[in-house]
PDB file of N, CA and C in Angstrom:
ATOM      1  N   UNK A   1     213.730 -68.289  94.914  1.00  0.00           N
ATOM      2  CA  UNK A   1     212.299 -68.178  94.689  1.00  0.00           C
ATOM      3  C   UNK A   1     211.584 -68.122  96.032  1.00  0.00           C
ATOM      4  N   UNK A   2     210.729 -67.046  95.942  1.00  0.00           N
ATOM      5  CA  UNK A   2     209.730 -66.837  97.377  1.00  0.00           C
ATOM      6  C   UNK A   2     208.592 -68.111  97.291  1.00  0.00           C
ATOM      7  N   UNK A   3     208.625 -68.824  99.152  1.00  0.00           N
ATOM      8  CA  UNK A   3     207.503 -69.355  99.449  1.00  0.00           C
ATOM      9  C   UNK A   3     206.542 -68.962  99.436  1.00  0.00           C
ATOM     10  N   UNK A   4     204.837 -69.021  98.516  1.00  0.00           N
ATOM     11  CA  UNK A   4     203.984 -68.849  98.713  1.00  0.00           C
ATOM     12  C   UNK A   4     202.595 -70.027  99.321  1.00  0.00           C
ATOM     13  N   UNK A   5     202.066 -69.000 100.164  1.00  0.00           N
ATOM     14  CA  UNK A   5     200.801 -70.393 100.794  1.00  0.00           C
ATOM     15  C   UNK A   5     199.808 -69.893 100.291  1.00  0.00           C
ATOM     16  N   UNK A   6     198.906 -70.367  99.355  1.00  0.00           N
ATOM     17  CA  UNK A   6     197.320 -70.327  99.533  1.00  0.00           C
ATOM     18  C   UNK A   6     196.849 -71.623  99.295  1.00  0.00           C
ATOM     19  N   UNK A   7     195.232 -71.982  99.792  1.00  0.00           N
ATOM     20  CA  UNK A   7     194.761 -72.600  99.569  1.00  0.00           C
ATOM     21  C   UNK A   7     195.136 -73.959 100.606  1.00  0.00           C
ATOM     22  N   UNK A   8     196.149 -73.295 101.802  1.00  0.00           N
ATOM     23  CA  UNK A   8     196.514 -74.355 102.771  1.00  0.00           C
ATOM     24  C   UNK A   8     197.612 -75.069 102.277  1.00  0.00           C
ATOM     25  N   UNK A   9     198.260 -74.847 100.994  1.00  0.00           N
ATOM     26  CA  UNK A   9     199.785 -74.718 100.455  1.00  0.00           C
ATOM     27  C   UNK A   9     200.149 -74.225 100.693  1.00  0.00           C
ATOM     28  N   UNK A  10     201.675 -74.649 101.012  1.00  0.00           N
ATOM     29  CA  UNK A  10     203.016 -73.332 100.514  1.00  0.00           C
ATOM     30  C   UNK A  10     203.781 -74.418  99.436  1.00  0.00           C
ATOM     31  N   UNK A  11     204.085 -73.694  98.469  1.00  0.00           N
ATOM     32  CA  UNK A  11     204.886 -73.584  97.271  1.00  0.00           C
ATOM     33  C   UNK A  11     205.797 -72.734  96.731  1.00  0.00           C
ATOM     34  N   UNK A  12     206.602 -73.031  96.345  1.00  0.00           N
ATOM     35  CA  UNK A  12     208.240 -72.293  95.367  1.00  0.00           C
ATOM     36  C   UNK A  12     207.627 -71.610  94.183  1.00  0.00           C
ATOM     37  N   UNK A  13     207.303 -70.580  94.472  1.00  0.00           N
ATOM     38  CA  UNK A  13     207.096 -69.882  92.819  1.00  0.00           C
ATOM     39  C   UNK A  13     208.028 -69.036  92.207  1.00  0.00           C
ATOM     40  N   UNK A  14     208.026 -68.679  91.101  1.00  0.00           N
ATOM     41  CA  UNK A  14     208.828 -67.792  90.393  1.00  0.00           C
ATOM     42  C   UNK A  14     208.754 -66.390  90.803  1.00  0.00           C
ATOM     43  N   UNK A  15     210.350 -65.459  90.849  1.00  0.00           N
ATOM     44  CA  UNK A  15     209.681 -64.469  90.854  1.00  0.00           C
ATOM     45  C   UNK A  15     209.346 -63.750  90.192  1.00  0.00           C
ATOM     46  N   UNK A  16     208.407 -62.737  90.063  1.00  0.00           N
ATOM     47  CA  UNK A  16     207.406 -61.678  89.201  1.00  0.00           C
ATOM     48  C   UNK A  16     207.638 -60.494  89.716  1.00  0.00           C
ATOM     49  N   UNK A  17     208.856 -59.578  89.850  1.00  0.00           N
ATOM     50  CA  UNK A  17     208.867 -58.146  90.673  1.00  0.00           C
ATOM     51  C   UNK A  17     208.015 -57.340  89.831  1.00  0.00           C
ATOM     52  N   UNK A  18     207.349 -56.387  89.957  1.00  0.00           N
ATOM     53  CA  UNK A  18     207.055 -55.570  88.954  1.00  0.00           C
ATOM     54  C   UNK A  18     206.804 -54.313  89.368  1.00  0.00           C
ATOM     55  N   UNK A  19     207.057 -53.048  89.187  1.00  0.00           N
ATOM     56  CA  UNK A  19     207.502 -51.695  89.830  1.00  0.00           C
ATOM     57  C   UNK A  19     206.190 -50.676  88.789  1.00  0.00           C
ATOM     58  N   UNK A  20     205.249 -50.226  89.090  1.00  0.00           N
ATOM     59  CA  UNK A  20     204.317 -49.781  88.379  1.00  0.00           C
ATOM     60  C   UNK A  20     203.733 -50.314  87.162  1.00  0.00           C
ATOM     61  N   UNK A  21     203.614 -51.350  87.219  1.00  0.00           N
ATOM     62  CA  UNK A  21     203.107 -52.547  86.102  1.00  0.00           C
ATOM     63  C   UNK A  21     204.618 -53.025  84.899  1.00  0.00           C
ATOM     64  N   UNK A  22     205.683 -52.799  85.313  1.00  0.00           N
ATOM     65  CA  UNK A  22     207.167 -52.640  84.411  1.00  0.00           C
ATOM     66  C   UNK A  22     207.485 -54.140  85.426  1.00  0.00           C
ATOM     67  N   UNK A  23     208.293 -54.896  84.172  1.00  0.00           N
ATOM     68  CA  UNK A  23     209.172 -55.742  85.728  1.00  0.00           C
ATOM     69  C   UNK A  23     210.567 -55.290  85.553  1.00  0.00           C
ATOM     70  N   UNK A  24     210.246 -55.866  86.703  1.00  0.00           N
ATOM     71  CA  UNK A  24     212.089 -55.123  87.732  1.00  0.00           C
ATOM     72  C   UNK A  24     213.057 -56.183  88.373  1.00  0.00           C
ATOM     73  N   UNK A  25     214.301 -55.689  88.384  1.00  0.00           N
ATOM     74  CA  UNK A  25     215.148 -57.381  88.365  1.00  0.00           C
ATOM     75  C   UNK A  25     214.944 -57.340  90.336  1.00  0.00           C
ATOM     76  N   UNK A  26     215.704 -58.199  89.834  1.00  0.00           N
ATOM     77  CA  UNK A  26     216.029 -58.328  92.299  1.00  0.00           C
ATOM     78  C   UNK A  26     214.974 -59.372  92.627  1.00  0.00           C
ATOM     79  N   UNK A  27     215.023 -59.446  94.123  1.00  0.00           N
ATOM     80  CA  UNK A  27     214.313 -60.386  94.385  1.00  0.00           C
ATOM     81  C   UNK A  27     213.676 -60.002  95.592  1.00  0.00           C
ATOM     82  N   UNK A  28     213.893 -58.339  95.859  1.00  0.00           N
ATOM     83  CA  UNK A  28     213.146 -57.659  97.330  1.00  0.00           C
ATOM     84  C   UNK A  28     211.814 -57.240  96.505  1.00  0.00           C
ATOM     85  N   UNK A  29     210.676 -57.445  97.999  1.00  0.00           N
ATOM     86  CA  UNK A  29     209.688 -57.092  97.719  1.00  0.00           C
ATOM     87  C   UNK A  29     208.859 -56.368  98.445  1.00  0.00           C
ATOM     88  N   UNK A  30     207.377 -55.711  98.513  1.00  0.00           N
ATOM     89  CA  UNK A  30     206.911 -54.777  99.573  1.00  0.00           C
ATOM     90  C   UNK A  30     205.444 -55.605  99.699  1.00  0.00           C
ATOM     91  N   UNK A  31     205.397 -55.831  98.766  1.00  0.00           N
ATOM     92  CA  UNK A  31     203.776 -56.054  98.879  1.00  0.00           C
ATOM     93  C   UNK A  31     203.468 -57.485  97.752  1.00  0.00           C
ATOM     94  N   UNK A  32     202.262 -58.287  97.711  1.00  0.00           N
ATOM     95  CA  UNK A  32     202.039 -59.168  96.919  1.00  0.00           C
ATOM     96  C   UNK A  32     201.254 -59.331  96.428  1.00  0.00           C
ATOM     97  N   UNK A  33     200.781 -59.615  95.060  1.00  0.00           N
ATOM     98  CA  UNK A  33     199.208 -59.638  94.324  1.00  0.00           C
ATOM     99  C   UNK A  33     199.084 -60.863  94.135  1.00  0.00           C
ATOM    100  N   UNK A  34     198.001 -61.613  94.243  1.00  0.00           N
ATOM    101  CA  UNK A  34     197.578 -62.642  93.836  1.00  0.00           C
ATOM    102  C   UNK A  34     196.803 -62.750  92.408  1.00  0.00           C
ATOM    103  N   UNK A  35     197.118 -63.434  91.188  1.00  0.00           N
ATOM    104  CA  UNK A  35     196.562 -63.326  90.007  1.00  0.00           C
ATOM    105  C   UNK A  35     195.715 -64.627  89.917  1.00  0.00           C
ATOM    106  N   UNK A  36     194.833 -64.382  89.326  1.00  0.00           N
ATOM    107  CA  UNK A  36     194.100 -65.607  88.998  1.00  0.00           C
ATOM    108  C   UNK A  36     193.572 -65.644  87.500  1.00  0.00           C
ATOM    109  N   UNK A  37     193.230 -64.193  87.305  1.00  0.00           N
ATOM    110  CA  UNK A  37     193.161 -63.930  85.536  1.00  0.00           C
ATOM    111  C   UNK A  37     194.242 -62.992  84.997  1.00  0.00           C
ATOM    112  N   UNK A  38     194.271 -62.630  83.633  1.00  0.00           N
ATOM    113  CA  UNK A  38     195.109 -61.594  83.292  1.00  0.00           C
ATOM    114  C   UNK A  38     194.277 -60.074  83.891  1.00  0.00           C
ATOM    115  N   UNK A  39     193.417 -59.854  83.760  1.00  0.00           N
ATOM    116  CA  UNK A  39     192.789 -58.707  84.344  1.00  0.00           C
ATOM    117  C   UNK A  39     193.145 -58.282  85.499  1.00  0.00           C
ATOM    118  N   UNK A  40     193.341 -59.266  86.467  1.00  0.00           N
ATOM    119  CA  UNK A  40     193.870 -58.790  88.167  1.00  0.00           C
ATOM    120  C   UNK A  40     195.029 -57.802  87.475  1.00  0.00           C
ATOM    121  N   UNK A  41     196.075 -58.379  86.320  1.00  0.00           N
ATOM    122  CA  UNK A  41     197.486 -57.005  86.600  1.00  0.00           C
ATOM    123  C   UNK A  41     196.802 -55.618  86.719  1.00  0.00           C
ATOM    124  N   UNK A  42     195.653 -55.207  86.463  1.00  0.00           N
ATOM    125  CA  UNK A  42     195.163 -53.408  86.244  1.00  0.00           C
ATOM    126  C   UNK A  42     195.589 -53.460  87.951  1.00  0.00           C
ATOM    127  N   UNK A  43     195.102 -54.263  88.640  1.00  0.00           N
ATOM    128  CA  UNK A  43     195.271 -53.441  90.089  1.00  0.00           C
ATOM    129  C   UNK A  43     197.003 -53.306  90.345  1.00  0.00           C
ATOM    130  N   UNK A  44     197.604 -53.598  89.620  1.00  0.00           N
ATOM    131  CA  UNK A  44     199.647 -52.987  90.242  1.00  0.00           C
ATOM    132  C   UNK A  44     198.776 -51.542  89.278  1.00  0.00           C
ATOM    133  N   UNK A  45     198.039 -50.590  89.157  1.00  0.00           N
ATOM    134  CA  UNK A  45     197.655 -49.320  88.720  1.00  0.00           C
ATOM    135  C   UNK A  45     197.282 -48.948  89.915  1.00  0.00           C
ATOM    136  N   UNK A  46     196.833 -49.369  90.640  1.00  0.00           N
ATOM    137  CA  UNK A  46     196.115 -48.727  92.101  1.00  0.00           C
ATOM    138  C   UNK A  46     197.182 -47.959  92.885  1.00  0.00           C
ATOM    139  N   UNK A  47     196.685 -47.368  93.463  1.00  0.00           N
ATOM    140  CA  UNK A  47     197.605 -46.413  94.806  1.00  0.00           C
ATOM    141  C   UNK A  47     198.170 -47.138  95.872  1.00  0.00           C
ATOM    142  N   UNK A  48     197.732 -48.590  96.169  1.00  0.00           N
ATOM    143  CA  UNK A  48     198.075 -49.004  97.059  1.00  0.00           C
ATOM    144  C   UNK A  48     199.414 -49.981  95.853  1.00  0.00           C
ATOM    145  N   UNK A  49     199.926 -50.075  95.372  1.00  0.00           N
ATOM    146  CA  UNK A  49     201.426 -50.177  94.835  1.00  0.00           C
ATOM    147  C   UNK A  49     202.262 -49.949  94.018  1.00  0.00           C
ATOM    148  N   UNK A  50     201.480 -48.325  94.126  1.00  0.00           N
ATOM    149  CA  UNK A  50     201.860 -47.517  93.315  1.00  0.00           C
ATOM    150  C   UNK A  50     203.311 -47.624  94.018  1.00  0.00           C
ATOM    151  N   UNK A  51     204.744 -47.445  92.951  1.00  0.00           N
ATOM    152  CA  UNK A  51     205.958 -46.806  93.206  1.00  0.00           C
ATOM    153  C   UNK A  51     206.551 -48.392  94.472  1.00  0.00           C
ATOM    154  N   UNK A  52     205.724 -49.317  94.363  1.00  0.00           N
ATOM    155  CA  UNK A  52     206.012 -50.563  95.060  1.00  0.00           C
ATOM    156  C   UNK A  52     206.933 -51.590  94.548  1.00  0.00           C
ATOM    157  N   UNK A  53     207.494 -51.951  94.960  1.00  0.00           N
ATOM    158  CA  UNK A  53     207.893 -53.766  94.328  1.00  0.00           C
ATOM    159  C   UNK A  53     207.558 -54.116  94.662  1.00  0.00           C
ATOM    160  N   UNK A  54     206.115 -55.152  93.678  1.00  0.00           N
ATOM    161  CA  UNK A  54     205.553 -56.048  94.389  1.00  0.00           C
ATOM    162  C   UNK A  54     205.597 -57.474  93.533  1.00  0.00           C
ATOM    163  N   UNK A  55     205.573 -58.532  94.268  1.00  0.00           N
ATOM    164  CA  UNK A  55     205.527 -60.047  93.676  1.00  0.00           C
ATOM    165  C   UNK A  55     204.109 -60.149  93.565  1.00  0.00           C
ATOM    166  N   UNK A  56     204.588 -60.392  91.983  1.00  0.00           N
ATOM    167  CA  UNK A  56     202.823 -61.481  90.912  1.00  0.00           C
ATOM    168  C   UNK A  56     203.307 -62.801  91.411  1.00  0.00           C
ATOM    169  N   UNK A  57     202.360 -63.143  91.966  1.00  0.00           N
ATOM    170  CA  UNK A  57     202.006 -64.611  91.740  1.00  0.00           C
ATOM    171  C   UNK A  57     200.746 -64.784  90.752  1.00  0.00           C
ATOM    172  N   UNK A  58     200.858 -65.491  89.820  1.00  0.00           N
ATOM    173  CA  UNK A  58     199.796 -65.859  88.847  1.00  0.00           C
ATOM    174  C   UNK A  58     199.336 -67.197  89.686  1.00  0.00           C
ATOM    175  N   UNK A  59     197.831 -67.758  89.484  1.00  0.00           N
ATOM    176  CA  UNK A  59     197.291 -68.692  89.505  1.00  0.00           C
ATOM    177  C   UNK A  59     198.473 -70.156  88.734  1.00  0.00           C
ATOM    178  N   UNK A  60     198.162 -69.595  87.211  1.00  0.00           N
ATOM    179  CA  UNK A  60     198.926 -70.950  86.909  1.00  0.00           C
ATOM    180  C   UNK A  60     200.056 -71.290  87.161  1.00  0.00           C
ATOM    181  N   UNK A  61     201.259 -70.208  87.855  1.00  0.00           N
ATOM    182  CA  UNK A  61     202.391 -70.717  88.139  1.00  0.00           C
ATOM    183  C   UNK A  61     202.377 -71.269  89.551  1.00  0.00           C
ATOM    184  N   UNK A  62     201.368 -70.753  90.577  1.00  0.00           N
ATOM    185  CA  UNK A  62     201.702 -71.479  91.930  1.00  0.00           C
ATOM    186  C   UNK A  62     201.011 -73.421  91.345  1.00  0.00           C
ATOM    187  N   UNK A  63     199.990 -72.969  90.729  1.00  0.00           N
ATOM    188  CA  UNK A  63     199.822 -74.617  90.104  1.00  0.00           C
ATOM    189  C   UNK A  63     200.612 -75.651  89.755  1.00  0.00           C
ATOM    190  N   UNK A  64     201.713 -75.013  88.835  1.00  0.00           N
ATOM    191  CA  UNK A  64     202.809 -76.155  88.678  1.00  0.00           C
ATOM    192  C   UNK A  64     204.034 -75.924  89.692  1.00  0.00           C
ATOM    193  N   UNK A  65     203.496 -75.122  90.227  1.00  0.00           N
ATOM    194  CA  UNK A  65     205.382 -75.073  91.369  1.00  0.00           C
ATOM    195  C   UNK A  65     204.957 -76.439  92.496  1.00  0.00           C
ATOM    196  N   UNK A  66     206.510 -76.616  93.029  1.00  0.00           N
ATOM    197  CA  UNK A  66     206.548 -77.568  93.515  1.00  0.00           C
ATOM    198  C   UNK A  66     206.076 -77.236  95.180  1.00  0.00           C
ATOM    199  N   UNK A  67     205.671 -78.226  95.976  1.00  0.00           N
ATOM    200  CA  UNK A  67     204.721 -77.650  96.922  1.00  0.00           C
ATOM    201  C   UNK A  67     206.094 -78.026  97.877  1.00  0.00           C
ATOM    202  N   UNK A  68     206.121 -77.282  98.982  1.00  0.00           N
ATOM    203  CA  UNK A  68     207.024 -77.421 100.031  1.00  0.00           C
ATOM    204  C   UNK A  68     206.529 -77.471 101.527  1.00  0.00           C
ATOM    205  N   UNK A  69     206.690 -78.167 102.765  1.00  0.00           N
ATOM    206  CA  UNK A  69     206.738 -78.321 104.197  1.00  0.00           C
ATOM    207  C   UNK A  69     206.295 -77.268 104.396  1.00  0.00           C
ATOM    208  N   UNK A  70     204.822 -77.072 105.144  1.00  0.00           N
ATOM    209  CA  UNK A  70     204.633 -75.925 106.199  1.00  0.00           C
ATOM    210  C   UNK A  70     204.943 -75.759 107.253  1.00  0.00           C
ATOM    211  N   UNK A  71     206.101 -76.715 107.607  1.00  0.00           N
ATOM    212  CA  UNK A  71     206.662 -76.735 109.195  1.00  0.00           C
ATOM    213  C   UNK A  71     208.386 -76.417 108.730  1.00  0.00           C
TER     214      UNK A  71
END
């Protein structure tokens, strides 16, 4: 599971690949969206990841992941 930081966290989240709004197995990635509602997924439609693997992080899953050392 990829380290994510926001909010002056880093945390273990799940991963979410998803390849033109489809998910996709593996664990390589290009780019990252940050979700906070269900509405943010329309932007994996945009040009900028289009034909991308990119990691969802949803809001509620960095919430319950476990928080890890920023050093």
């Amino acid at each position: 599971m990829p380290a994510f930081t926001m909010f002056g966290k880093t945390k273990i989240v799940p991963f979410n690949i998803m390849i033109n709004g489809y998910k996709a197995d593996g664990e390589d990635y290009e780019e990252t969206l940050w979700v906070d509602r269900d509405e943010d997924m329309y932007a994996l439609l945009s040009p900028k990841y289009r034909d991308k693997r990119v990691l969802v992080v949803r809001l509620q899953d960095w919430m319950r992941s476990k928080e890890v050392s920023n050093g």
